[in-house]
C-alpha atoms as a PDB file:
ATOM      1  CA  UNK A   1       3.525 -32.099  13.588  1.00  0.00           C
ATOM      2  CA  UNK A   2       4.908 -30.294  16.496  1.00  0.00           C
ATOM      3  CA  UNK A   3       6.455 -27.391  16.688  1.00  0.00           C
ATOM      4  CA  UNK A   4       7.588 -26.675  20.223  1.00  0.00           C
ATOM      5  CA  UNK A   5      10.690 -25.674  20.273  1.00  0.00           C
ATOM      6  CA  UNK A   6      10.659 -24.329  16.820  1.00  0.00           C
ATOM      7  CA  UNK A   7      11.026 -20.772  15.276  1.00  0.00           C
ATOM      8  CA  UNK A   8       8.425 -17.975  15.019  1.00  0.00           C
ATOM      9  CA  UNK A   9       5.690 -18.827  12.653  1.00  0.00           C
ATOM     10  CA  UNK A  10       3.314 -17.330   9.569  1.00  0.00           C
ATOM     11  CA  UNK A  11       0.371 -17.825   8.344  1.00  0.00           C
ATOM     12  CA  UNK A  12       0.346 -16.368   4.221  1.00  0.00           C
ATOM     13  CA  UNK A  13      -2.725 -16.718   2.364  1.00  0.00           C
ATOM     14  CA  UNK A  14      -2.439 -16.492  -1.444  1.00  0.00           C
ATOM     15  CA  UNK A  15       0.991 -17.898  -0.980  1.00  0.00           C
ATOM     16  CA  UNK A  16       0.889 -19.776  -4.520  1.00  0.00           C
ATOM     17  CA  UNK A  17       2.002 -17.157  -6.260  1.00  0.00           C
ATOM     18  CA  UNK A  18       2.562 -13.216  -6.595  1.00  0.00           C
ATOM     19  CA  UNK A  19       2.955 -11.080  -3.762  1.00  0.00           C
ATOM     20  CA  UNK A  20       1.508 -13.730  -1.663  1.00  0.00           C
ATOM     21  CA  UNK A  21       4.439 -15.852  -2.477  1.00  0.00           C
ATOM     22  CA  UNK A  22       7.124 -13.003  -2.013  1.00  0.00           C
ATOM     23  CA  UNK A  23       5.594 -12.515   1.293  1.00  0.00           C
ATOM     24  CA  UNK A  24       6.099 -16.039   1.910  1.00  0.00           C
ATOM     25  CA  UNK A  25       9.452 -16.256   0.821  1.00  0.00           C
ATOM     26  CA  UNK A  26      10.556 -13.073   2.691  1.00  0.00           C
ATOM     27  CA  UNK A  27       9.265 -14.522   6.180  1.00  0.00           C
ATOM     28  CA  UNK A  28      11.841 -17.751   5.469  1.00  0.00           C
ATOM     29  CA  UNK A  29      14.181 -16.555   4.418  1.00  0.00           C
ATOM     30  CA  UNK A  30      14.424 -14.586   7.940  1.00  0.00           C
ATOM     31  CA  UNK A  31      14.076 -17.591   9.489  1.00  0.00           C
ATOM     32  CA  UNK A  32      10.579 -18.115  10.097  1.00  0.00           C
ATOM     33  CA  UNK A  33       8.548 -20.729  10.010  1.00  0.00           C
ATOM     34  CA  UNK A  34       5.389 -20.153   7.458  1.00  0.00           C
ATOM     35  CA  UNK A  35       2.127 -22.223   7.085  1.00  0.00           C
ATOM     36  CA  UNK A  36       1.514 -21.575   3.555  1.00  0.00           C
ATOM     37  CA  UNK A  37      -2.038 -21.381   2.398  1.00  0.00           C
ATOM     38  CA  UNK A  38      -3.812 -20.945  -0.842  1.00  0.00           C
ATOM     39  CA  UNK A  39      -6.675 -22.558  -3.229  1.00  0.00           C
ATOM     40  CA  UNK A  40      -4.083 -23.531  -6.006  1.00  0.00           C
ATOM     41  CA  UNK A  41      -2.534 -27.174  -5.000  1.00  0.00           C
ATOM     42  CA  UNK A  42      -0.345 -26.666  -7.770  1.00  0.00           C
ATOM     43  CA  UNK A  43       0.800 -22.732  -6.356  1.00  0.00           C
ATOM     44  CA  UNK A  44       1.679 -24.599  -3.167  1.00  0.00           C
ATOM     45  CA  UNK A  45       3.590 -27.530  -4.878  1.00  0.00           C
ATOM     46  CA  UNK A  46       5.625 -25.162  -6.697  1.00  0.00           C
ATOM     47  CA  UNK A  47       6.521 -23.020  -3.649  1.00  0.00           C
ATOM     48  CA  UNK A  48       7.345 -26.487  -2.087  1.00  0.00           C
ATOM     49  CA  UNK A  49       9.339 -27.682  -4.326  1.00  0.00           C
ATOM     50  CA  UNK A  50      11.643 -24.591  -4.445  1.00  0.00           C
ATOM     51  CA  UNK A  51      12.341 -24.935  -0.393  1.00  0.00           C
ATOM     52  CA  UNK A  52      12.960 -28.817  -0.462  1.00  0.00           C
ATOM     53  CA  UNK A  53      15.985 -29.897   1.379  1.00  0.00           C
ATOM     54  CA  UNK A  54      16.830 -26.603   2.649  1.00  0.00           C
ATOM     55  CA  UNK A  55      16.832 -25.287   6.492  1.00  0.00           C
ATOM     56  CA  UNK A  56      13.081 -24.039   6.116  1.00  0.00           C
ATOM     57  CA  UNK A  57      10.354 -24.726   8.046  1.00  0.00           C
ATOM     58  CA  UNK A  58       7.304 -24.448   5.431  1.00  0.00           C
ATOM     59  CA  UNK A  59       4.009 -25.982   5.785  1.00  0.00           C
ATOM     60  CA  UNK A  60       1.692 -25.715   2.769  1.00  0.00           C
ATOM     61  CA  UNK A  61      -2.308 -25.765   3.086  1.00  0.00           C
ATOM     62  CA  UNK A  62      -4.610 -25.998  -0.157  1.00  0.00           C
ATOM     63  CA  UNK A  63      -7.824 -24.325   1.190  1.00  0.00           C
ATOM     64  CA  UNK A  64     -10.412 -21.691   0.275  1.00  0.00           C
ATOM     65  CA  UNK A  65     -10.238 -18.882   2.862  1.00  0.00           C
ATOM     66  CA  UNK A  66     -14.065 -18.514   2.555  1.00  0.00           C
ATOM     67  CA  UNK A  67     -13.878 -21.927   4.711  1.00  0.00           C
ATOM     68  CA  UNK A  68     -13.399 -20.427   8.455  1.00  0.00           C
ATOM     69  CA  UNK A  69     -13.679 -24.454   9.626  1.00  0.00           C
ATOM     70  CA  UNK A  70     -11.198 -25.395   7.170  1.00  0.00           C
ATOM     71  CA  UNK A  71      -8.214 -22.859   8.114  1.00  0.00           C
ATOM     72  CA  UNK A  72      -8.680 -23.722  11.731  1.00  0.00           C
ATOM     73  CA  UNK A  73      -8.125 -27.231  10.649  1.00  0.00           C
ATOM     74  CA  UNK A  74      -5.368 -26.294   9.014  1.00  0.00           C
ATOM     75  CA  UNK A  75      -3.371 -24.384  11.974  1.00  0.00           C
ATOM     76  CA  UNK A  76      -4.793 -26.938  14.291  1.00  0.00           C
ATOM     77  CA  UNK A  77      -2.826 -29.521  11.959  1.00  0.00           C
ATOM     78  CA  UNK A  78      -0.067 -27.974  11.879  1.00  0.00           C
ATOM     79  CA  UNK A  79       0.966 -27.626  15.244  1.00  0.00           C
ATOM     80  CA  UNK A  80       1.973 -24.246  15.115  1.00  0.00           C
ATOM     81  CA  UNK A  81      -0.806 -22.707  17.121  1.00  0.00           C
ATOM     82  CA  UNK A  82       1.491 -21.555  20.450  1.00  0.00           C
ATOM     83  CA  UNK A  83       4.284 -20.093  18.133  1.00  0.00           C
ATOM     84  CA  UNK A  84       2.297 -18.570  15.715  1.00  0.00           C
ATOM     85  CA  UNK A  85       3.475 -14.401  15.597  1.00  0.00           C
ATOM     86  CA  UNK A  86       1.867 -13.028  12.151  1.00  0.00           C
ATOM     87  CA  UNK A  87      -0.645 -13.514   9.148  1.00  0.00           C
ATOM     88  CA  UNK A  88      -0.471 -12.007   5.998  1.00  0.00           C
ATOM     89  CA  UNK A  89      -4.045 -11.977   4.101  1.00  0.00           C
ATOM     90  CA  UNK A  90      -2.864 -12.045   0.920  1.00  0.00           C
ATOM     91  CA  UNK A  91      -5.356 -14.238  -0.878  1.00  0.00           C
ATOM     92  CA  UNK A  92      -7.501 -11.937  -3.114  1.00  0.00           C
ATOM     93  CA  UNK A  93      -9.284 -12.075  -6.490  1.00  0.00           C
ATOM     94  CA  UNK A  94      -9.380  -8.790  -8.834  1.00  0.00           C
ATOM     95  CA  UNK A  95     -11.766  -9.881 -11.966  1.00  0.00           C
ATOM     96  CA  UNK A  96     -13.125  -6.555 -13.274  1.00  0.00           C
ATOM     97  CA  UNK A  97     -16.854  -5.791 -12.736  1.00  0.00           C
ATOM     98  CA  UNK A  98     -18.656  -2.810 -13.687  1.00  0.00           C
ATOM     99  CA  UNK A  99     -22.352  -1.304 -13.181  1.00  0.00           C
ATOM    100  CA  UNK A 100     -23.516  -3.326 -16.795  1.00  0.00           C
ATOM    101  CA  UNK A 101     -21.579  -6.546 -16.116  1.00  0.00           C
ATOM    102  CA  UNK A 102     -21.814  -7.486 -12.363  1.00  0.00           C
ATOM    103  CA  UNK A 103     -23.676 -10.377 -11.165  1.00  0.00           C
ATOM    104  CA  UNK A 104     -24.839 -11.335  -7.506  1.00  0.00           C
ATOM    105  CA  UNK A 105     -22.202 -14.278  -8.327  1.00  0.00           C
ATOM    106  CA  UNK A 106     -19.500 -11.865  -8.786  1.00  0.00           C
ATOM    107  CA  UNK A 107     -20.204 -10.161  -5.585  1.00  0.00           C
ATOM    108  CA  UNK A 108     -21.096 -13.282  -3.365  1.00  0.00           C
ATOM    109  CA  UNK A 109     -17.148 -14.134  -4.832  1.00  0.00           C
ATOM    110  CA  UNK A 110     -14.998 -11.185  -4.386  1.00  0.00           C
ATOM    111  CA  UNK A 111     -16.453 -10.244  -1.152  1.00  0.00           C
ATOM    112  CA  UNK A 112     -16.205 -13.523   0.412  1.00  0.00           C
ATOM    113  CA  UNK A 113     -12.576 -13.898  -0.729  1.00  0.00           C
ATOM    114  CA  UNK A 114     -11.287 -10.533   0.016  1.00  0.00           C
ATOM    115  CA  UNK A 115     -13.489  -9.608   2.788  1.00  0.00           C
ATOM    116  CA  UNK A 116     -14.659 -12.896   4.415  1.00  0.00           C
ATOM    117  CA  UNK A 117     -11.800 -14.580   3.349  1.00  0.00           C
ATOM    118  CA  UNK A 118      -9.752 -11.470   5.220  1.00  0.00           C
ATOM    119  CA  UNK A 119     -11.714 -11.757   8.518  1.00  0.00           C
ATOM    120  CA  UNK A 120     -11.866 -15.674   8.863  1.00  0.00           C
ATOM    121  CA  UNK A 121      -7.860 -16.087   8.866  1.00  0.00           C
ATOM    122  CA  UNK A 122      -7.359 -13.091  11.399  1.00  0.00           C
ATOM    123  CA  UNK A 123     -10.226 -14.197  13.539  1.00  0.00           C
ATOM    124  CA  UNK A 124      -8.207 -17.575  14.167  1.00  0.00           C
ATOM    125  CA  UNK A 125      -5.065 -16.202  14.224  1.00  0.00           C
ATOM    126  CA  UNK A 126      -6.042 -14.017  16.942  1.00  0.00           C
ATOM    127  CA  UNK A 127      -7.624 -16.732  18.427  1.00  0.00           C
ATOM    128  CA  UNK A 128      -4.357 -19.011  18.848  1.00  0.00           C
ATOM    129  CA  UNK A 129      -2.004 -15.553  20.079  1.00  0.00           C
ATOM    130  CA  UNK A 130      -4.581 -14.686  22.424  1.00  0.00           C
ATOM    131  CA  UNK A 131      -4.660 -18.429  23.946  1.00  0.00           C
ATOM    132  CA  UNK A 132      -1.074 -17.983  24.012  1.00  0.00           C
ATOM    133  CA  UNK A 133      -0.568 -14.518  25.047  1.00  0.00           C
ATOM    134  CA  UNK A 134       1.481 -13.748  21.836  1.00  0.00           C
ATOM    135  CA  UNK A 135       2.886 -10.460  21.081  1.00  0.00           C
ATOM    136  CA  UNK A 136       1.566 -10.821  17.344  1.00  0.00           C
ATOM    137  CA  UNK A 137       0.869  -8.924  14.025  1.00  0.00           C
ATOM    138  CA  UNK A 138      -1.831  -9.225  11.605  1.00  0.00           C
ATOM    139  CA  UNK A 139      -1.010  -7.678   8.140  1.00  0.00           C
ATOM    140  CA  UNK A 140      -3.948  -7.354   5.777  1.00  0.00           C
ATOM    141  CA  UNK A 141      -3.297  -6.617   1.938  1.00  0.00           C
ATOM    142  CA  UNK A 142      -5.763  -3.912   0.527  1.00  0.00           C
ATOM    143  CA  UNK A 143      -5.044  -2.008  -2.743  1.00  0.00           C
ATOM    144  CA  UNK A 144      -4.741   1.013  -4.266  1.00  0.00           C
ATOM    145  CA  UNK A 145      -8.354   0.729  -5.860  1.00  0.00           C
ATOM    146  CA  UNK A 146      -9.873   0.981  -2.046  1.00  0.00           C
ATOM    147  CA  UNK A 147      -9.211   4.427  -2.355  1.00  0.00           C
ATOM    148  CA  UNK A 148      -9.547   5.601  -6.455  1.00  0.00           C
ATOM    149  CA  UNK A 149     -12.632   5.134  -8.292  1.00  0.00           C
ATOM    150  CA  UNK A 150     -12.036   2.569 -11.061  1.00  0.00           C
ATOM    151  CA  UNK A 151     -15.365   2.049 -12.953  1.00  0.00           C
ATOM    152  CA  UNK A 152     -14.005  -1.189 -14.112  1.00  0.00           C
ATOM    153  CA  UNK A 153     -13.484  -2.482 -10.856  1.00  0.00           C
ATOM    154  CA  UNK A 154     -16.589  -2.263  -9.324  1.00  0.00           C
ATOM    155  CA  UNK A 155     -16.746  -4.665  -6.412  1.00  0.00           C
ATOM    156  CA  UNK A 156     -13.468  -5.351  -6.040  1.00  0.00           C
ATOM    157  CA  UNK A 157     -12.758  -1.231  -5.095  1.00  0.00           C
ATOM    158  CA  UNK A 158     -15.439  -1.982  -2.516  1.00  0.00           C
ATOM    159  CA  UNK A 159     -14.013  -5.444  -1.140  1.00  0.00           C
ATOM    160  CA  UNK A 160     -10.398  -3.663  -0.703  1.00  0.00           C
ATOM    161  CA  UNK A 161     -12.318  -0.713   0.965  1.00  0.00           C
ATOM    162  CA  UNK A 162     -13.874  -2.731   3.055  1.00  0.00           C
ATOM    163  CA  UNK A 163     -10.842  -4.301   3.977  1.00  0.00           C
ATOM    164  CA  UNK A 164      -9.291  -1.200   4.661  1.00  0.00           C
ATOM    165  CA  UNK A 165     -12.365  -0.642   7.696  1.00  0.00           C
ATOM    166  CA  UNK A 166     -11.464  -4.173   8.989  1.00  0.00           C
ATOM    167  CA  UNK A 167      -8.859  -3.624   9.502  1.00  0.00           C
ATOM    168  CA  UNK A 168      -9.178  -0.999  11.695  1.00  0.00           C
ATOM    169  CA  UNK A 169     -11.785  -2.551  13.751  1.00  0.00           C
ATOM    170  CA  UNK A 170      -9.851  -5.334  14.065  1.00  0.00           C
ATOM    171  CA  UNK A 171      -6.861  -3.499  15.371  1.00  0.00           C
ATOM    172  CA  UNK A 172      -9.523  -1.559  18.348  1.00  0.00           C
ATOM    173  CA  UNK A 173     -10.439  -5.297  19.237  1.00  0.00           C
ATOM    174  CA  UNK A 174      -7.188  -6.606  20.019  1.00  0.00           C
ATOM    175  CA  UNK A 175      -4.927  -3.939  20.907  1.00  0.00           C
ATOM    176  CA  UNK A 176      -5.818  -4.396  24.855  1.00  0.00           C
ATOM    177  CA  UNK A 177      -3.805  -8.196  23.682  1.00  0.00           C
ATOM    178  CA  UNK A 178      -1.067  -6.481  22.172  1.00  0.00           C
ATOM    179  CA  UNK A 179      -1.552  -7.880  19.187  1.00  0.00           C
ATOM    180  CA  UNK A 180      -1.402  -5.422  16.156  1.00  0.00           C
ATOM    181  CA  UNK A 181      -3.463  -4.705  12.769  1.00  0.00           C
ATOM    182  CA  UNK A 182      -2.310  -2.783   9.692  1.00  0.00           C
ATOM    183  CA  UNK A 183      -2.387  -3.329   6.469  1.00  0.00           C
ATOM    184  CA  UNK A 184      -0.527  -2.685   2.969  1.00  0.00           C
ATOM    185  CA  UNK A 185      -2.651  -1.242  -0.082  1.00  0.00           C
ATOM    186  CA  UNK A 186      -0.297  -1.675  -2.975  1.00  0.00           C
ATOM    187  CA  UNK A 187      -0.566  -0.023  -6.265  1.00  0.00           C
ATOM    188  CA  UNK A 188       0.867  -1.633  -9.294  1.00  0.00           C
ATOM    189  CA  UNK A 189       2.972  -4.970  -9.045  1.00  0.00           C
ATOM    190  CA  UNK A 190       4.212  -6.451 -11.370  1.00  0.00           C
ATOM    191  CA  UNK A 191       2.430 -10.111 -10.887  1.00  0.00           C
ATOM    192  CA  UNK A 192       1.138 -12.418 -13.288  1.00  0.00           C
ATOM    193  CA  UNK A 193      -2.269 -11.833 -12.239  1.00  0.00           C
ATOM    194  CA  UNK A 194      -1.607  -8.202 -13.188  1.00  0.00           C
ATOM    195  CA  UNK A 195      -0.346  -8.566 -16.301  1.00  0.00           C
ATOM    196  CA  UNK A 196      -2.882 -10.746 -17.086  1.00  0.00           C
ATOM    197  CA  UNK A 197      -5.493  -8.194 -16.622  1.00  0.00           C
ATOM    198  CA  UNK A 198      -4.135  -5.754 -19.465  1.00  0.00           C
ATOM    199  CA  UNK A 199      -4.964  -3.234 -17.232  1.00  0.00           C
ATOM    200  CA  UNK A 200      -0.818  -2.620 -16.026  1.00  0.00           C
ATOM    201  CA  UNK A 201      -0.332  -1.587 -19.711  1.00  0.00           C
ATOM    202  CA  UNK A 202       1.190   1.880 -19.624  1.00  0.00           C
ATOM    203  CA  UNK A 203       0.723   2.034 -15.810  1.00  0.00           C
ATOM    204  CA  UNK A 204       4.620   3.786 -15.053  1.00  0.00           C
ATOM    205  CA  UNK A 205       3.104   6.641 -16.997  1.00  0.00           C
ATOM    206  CA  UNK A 206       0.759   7.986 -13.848  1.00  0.00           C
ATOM    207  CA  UNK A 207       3.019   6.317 -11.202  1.00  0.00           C
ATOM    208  CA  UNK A 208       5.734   9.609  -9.991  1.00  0.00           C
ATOM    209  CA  UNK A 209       8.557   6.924  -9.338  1.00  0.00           C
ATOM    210  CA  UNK A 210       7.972   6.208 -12.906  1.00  0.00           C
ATOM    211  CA  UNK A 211       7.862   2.468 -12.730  1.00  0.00           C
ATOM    212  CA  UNK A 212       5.671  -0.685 -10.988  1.00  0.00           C
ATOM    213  CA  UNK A 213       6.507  -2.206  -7.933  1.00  0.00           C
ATOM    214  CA  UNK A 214       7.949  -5.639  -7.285  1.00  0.00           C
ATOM    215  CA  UNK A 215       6.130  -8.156  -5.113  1.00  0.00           C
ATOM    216  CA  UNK A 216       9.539  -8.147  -2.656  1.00  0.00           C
ATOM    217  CA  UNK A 217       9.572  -4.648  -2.668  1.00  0.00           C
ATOM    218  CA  UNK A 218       5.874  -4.919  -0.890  1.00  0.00           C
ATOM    219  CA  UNK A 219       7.249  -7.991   1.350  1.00  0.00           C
ATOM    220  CA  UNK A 220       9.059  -5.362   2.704  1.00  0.00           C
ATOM    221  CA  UNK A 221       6.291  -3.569   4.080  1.00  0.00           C
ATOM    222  CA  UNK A 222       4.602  -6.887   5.138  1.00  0.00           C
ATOM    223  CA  UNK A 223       7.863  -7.690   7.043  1.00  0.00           C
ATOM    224  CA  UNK A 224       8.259  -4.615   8.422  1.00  0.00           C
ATOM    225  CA  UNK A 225       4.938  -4.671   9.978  1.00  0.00           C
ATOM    226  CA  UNK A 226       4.780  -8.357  10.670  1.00  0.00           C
ATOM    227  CA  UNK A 227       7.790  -8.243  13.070  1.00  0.00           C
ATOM    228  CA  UNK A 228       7.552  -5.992  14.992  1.00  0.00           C
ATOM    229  CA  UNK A 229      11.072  -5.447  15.845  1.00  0.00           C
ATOM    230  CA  UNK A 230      11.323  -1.716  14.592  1.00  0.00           C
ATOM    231  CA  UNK A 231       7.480  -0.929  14.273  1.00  0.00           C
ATOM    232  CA  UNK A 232       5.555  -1.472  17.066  1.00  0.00           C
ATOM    233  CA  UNK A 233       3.861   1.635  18.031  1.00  0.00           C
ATOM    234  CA  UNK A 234       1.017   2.292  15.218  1.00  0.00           C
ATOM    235  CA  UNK A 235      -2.535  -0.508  14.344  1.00  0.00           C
ATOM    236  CA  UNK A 236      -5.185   0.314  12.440  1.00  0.00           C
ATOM    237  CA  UNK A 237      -3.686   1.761   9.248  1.00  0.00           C
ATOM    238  CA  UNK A 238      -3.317   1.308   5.744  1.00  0.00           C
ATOM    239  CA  UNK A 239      -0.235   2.413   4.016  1.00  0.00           C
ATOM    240  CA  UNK A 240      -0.253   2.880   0.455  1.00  0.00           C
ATOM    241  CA  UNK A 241       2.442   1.633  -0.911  1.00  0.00           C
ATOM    242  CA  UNK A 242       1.924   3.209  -4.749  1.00  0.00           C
ATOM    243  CA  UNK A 243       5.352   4.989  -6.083  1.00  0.00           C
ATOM    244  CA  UNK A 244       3.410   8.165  -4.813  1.00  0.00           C
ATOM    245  CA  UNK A 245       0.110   7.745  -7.035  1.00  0.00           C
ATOM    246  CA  UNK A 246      -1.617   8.275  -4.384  1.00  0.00           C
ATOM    247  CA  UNK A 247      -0.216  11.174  -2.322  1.00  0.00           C
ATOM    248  CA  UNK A 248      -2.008  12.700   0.021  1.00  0.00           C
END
């Protein structure tokens, strides 16, 4: 497929569904172009299915982000490669580990998918807006855990801390491109995958605002970052994005 003369294009990971999905959805509905990626075929289908026959220029991807060779594929399929202006990492998994219950299994998981998964779609995205000379944005999605101490969340508090780091090495390594990194650590949302923890159960109750966020309400952020039209000057942060839980 070529996309030449086309619009400005996205790469979202975890686009299937929750925030990845808003994130998605926000970036067409301003007109981009998005090259939707996640490990749920049936995510993807759905997300599909809700854009067919309108003016939207989505391309969907069923991959694990663990597989650097496969996402390259992916882009290189796609035809996007000299247009593409932003990627959103929003592919994560959240199953709750502690000291008693982790295995090496669980780690070898979360961290590849948070953390590898993280560094292998910004490494390629770079890649293309560097062989371009593209004026890009790389938004990573953290959480609210890389920077509280939940003993039920083990690894995945240190996957979304480490994420937080990347992202700031990342964002020394490219700025000399003028390509920027930040990224978004959200508190609660309210997402399936949430709810299905248990774990959003009474959550309003230590969030100031008094209430959990919406996955558009963090698109927001993502778009605001992704852009580039009013936020240019800052790379290498985090923002925490948590109804003030976590004021500092």
């Amino acid at each position: 497929m070529s996309t030449s003369q086309g619009p400005k294009w996205a790469i979202v990971t975890g686009a299937g569904s929750g925030m990845g999905r808003a994130f998605a959805e926000k970036f067409l509905a301003k007109g981009w172009g998005v090259l939707a990626m996640d490990l749920s075929g049936e995510g993807l289908g759905r997300l599909h299915e809700a854009y067919a026959g309108r003016e939207a220029s989505l391309i969907a991807a069923t991959l694990d982000v663990t597989d650097r060779a496969a996402i390259a594929d992916a882009i290189d399929r796609s035809g996007i490669g000299g247009q593409l202006s932003a990627a959103v990492t929003a592919a994560g998994i959240f199953p709750p580990t502690n000291l008693l219950t982790f295995t090496v299994d669980h780690f070898d998981r979360i961290m590849g998918v948070n953390v590898l998964g993280t560094l292998n779609v910004a490494a390629e995205a770079i890649r293309h807006m560097r062989a371009a000379g593209t004026r890009g944005a790389i938004v990573t999605i953290s959480s609210a855990d890389a920077f509280t101490a939940s003993t039920q969340q083990l690894i995945y508090s240190a996957s979304k801390a480490a994420v937080v780091s990347l992202t700031r090495v990342l964002a020394a390594t490219v700025a000399g491109d003028d390509i920027i990194v930040n990224g978004i650590a959200p508190g609660w949302v309210n997402t399936p995958g949430n709810a299905a923890t248990g774990r959003m159960v009474g959550a309003e109750k230590h969030i100031p605002l008094g209430r959990v966020a919406q996955p558009e309400e963090i698109a927001e952020w993502v778009w605001a970052l992704a852009n580039r039209e009013g936020v240019s000057f800052v790379t290498g942060e985090t923002i925490k994005v948590t109804g003030g839980e976590l004021m500092s």
